[in-house]
C-alpha atoms as a PDB file:
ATOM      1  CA  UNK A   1      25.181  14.756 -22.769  1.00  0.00           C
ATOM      2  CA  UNK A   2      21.970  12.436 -22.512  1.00  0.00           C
ATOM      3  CA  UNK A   3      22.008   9.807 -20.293  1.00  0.00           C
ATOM      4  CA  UNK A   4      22.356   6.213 -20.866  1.00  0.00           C
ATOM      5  CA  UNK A   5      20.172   3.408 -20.405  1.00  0.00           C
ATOM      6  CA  UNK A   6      22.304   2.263 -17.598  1.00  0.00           C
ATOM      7  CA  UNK A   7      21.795   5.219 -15.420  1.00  0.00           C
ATOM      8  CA  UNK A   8      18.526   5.471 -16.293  1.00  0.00           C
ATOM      9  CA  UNK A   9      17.951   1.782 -15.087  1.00  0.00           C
ATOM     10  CA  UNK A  10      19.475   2.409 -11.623  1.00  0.00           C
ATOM     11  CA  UNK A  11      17.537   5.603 -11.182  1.00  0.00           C
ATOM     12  CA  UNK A  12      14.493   3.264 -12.046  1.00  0.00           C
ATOM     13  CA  UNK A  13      16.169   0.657  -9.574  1.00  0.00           C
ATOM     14  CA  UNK A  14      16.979   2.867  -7.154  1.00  0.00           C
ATOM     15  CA  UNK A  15      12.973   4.465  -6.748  1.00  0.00           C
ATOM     16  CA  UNK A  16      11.627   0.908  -7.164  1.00  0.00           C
ATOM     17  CA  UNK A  17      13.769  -0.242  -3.831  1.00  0.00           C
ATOM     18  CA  UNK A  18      12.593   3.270  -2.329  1.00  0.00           C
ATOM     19  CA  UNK A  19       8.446   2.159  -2.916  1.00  0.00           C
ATOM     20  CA  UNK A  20       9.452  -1.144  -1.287  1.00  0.00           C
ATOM     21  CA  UNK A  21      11.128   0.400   1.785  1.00  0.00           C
ATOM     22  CA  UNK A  22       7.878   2.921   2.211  1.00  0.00           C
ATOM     23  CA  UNK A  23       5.834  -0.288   1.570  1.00  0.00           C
ATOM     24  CA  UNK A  24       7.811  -2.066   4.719  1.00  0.00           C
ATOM     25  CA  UNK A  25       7.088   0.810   6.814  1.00  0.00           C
ATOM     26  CA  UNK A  26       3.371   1.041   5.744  1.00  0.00           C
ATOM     27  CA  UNK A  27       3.325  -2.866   6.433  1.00  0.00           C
ATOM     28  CA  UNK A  28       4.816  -1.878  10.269  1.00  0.00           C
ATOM     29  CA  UNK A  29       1.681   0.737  10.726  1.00  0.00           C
ATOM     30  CA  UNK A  30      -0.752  -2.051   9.642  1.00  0.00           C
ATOM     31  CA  UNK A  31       0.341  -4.299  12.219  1.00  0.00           C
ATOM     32  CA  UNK A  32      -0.181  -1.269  14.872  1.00  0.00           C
ATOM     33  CA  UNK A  33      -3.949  -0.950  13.766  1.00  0.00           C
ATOM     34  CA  UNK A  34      -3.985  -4.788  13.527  1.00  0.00           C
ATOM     35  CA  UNK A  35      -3.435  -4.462  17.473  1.00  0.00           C
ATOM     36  CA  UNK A  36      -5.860  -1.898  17.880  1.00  0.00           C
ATOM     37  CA  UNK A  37      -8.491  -3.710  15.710  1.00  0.00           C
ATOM     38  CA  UNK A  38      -8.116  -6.588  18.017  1.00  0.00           C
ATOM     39  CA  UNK A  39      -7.690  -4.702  21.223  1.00  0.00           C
ATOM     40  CA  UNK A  40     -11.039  -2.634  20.272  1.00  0.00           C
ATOM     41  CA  UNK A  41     -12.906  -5.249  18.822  1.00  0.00           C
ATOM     42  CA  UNK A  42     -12.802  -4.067  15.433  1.00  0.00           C
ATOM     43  CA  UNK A  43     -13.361  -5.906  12.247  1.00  0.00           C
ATOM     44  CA  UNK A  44     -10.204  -6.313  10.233  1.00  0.00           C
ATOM     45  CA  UNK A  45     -11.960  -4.951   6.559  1.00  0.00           C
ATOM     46  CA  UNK A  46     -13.722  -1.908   6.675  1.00  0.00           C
ATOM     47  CA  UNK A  47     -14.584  -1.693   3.232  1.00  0.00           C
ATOM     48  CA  UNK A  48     -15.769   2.440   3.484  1.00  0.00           C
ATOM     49  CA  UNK A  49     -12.241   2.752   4.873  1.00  0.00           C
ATOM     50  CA  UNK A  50     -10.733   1.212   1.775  1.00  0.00           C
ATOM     51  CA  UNK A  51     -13.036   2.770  -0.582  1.00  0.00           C
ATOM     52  CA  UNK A  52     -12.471   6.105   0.857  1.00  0.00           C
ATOM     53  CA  UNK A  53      -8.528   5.411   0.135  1.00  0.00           C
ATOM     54  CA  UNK A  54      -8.747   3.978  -3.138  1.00  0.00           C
ATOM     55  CA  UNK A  55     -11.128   7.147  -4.203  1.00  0.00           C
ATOM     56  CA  UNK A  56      -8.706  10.032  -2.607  1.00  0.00           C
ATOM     57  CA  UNK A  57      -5.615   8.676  -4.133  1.00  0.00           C
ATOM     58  CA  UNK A  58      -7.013   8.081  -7.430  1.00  0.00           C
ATOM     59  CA  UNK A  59      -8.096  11.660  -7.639  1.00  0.00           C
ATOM     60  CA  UNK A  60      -5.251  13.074  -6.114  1.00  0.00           C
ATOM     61  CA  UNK A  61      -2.855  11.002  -8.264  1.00  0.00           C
ATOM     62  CA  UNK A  62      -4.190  10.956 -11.352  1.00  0.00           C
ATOM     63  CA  UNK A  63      -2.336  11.510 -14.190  1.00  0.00           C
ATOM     64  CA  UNK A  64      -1.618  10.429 -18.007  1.00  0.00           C
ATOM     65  CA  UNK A  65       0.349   7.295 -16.151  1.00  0.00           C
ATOM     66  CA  UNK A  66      -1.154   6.606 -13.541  1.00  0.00           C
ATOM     67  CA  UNK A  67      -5.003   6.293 -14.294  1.00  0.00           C
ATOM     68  CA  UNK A  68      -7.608   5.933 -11.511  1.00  0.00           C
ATOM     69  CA  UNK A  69      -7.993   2.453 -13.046  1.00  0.00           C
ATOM     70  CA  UNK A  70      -4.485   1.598 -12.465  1.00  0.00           C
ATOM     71  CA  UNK A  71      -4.220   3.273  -8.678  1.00  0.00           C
ATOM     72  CA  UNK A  72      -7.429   1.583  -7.679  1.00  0.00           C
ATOM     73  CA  UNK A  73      -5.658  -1.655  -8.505  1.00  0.00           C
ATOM     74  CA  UNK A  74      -2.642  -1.026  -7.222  1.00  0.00           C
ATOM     75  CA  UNK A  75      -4.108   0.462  -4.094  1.00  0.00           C
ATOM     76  CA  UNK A  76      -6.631  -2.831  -4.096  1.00  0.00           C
ATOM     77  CA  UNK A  77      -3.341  -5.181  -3.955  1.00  0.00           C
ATOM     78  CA  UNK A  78      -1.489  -3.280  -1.103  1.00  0.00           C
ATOM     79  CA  UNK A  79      -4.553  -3.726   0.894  1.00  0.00           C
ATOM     80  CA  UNK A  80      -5.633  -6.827  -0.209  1.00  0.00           C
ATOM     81  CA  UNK A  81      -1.994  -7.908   1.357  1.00  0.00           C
ATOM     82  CA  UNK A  82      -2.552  -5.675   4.645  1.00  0.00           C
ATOM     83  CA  UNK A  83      -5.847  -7.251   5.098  1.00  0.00           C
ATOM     84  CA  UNK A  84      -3.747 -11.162   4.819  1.00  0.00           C
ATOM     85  CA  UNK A  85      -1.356  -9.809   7.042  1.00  0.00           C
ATOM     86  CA  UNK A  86      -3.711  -8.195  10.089  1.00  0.00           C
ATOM     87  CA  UNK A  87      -5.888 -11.182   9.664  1.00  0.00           C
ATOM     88  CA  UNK A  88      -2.479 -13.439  10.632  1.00  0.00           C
ATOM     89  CA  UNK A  89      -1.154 -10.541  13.089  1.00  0.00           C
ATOM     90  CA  UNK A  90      -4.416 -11.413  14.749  1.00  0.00           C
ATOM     91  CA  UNK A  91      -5.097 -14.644  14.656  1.00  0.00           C
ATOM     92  CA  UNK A  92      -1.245 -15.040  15.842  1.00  0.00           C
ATOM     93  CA  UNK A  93      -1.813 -13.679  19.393  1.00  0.00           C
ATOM     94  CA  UNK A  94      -4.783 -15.209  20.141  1.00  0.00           C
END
């Protein structure tokens, strides 16, 4: 029997509340290299860093859905948002 739009929403629901809970834990690394950054003297953007992510996962991840285009954006967000976040995790415990 094929399933129904209903399960097939909650399966969708279901992985989009998984991304979000991986994305929470990748948030509570971020603010461990924030502290190392600071402790270290580090800048907060390394841009080679960023490019070198955005590059591996768009060739590792490619596919017919998800397009280089679309993971470099993606990707580009997430750290966009990690950089906004160690900048405040910084400038917090000064």
């Amino acid at each position: 029997m094929a399933e129904d739009l209903a399960q097939l929403r909650q399966q969708i629901d279901d992985l989009d509340d998984q991304v979000l809970t991986i994305l929470a834990k990748r948030f509570e690394v971020v603010k461990r290299v924030a502290a190392y950054k600071k402790e270290h003297k580090l800048p907060v953007v390394q841009e080679d860093r960023m490019a070198g992510v955005v590059t591996r996962l768009a060739t590792v991840h490619k596919s017919a859905e998800m397009t280089p285009e679309f993971i470099s954006k993606l990707y580009r967000l997430i750290m966009n948002q990690a950089v906004t976040a160690e900048n405040s995790w910084v400038d917090e415990s000064n």
